[in-house]
C-alpha atoms as a PDB file:
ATOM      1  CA  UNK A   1      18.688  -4.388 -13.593  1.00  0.00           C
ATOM      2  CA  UNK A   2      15.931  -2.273 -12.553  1.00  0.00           C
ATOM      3  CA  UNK A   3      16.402   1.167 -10.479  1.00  0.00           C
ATOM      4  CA  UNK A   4      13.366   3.783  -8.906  1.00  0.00           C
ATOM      5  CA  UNK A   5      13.542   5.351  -5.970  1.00  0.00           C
ATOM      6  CA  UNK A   6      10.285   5.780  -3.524  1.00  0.00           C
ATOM      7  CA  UNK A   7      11.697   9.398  -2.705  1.00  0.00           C
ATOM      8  CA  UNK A   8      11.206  11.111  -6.356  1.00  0.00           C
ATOM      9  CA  UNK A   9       8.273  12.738  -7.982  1.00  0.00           C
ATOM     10  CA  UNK A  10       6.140  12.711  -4.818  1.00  0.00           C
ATOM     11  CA  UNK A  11       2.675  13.884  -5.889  1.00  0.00           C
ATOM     12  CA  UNK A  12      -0.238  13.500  -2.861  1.00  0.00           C
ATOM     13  CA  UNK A  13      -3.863  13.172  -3.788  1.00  0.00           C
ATOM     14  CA  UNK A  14      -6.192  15.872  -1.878  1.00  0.00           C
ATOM     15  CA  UNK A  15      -8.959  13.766  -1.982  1.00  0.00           C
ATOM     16  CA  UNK A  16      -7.720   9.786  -2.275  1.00  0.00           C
ATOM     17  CA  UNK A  17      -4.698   7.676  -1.600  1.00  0.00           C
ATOM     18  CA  UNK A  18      -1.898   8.057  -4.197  1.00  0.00           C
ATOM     19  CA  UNK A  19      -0.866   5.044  -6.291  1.00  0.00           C
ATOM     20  CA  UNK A  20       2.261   4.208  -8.639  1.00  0.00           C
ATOM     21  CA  UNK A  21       4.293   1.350  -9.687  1.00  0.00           C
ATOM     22  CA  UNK A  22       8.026   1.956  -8.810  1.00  0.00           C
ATOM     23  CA  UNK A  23       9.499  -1.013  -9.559  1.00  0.00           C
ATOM     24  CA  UNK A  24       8.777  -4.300 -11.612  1.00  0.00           C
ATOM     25  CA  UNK A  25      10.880  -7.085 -11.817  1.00  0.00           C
ATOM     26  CA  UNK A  26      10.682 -11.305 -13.326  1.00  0.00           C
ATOM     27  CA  UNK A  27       8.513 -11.734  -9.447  1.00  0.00           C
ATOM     28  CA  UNK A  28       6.816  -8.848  -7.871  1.00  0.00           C
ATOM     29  CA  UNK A  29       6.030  -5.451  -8.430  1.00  0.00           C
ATOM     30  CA  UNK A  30       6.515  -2.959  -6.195  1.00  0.00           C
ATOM     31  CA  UNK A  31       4.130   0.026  -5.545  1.00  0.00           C
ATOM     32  CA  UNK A  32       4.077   3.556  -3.661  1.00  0.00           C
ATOM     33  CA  UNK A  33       1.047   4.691  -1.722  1.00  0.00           C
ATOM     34  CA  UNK A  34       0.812   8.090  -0.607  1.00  0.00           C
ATOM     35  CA  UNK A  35      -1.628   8.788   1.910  1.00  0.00           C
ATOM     36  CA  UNK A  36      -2.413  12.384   3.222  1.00  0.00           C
ATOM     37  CA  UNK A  37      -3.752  12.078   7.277  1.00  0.00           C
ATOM     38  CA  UNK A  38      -6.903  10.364   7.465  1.00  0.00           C
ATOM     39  CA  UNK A  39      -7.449   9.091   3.977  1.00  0.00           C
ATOM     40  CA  UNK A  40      -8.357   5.746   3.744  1.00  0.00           C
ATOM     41  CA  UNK A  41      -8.437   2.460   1.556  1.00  0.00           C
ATOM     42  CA  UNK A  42     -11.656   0.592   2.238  1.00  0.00           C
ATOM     43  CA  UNK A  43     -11.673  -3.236   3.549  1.00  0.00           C
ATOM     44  CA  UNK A  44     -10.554  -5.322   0.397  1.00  0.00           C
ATOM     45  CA  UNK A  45      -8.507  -8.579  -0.174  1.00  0.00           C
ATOM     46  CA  UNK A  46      -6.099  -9.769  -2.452  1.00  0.00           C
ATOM     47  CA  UNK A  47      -5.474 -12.719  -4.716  1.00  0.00           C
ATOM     48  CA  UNK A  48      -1.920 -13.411  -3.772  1.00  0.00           C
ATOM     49  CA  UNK A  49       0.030 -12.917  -0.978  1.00  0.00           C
ATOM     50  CA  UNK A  50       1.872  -9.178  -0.220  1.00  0.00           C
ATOM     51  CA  UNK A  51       3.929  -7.541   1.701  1.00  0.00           C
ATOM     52  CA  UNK A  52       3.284  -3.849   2.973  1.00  0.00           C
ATOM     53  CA  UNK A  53       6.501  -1.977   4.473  1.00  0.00           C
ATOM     54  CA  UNK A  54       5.385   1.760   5.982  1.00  0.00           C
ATOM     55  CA  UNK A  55       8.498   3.770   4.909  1.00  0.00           C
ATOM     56  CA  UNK A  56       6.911   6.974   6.465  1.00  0.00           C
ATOM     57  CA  UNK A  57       3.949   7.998   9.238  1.00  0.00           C
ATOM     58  CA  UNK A  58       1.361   5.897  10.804  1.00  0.00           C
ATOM     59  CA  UNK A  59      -1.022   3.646   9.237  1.00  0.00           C
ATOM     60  CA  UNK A  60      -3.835   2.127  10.979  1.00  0.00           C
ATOM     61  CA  UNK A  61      -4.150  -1.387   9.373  1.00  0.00           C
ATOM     62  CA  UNK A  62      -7.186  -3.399  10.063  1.00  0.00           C
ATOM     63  CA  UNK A  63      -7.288  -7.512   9.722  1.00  0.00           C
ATOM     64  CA  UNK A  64     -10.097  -8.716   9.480  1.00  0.00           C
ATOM     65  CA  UNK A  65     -11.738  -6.590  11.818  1.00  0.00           C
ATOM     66  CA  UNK A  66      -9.589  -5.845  14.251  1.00  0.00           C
ATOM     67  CA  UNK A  67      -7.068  -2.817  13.810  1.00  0.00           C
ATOM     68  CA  UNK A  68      -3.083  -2.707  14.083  1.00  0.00           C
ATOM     69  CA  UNK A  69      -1.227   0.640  14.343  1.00  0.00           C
ATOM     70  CA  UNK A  70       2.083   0.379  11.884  1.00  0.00           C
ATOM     71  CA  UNK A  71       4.571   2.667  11.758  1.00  0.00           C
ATOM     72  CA  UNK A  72       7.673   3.825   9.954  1.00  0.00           C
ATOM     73  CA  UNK A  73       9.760   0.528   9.699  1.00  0.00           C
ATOM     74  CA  UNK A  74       7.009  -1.782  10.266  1.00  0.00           C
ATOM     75  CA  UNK A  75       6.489  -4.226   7.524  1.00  0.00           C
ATOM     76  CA  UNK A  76       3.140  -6.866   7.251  1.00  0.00           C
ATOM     77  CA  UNK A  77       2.599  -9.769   5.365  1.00  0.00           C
ATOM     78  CA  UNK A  78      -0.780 -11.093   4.279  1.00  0.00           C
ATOM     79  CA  UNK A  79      -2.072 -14.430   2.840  1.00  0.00           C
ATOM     80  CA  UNK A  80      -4.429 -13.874  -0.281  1.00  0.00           C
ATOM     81  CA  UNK A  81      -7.755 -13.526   0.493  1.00  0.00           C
ATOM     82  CA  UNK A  82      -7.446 -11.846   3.886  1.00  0.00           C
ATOM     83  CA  UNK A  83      -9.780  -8.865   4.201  1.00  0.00           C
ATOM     84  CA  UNK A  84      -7.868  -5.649   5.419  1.00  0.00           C
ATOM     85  CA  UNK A  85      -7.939  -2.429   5.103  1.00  0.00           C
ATOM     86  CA  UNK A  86      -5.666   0.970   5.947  1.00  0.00           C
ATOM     87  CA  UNK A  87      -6.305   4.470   7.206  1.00  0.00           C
ATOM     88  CA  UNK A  88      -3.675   7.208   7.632  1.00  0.00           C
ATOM     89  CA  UNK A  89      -3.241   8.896  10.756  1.00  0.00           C
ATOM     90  CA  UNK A  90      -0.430  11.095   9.404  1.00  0.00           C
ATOM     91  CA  UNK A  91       0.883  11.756   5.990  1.00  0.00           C
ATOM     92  CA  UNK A  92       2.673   8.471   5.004  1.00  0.00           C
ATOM     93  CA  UNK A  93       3.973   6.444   2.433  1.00  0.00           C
ATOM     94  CA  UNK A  94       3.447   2.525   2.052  1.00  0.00           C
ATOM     95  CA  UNK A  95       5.472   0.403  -0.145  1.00  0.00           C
ATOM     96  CA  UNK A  96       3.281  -2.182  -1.148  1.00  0.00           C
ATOM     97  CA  UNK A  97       5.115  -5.708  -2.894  1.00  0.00           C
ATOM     98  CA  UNK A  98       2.253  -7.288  -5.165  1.00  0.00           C
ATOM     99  CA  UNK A  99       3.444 -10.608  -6.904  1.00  0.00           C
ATOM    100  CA  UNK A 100       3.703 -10.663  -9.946  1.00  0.00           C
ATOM    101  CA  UNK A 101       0.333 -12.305 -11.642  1.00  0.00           C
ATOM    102  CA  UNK A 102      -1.307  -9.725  -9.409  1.00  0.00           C
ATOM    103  CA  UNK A 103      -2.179  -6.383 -10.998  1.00  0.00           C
ATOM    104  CA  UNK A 104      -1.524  -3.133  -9.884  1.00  0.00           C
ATOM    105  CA  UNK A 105      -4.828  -1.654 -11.697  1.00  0.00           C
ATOM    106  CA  UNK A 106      -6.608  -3.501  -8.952  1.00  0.00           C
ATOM    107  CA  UNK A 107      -4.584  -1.366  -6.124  1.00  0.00           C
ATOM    108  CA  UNK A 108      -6.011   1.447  -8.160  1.00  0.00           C
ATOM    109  CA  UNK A 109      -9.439   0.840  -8.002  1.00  0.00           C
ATOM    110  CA  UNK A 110      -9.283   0.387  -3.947  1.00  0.00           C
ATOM    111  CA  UNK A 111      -7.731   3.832  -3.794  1.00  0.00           C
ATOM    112  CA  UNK A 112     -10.296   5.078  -5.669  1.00  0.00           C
ATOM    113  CA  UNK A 113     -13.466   3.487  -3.740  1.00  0.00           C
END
């Protein structure tokens, strides 16, 4: 058994979105994004499928070009290889479920574009 909690040791970037692993377990691994208003993670895609939940605020998510506002409760699933992206129109948190093979350095490296 594996226990975190999305709520503890919240620590906001001035400049760039926030990223940390919470959880990992034998099929995903699941990851905290903190975005302060109007940060942004540039268009990228993914090798897997995921799944992003928005726990708190408003997230602008763009699909492959066109944009989607999500908000607190709103969960999205995406295919691998589907260019998105995701701006913050308030301060927010996004849980973010990567699959396992994927790696969370990667989610790192788009936060830090």
């Amino acid at each position: 058994m594996n226990k975190n909690s999305l709520y503890q040791h919240l620590e906001y970037n001035a400049d760039k979105p926030a990223v940390k692993v919470i959880l990992e377990s034998d099929f995903t691994k699941e990851i905290r994004i903190l975005f302060k208003e109007n940060q942004i993670m540039k268009e990228h895609q993914t090798p897997f499928p995921i799944v992003v939940e928005i726990v708190e605020g408003e997230i602008l998510f763009g699909v492959e070009g066109k944009s989607h506002l999500l908000q607190k409760g709103d969960l999205i699933s995406l295919s691998g290889s589907v260019p998105h992206d995701l701006k913050a129109l308030s301060n927010s948190m996004v849980r973010l479920t990567l699959a396992k093979k994927d790696h969370s350095s990667r989610v790192q490296k788009v936060a830090n574009q």
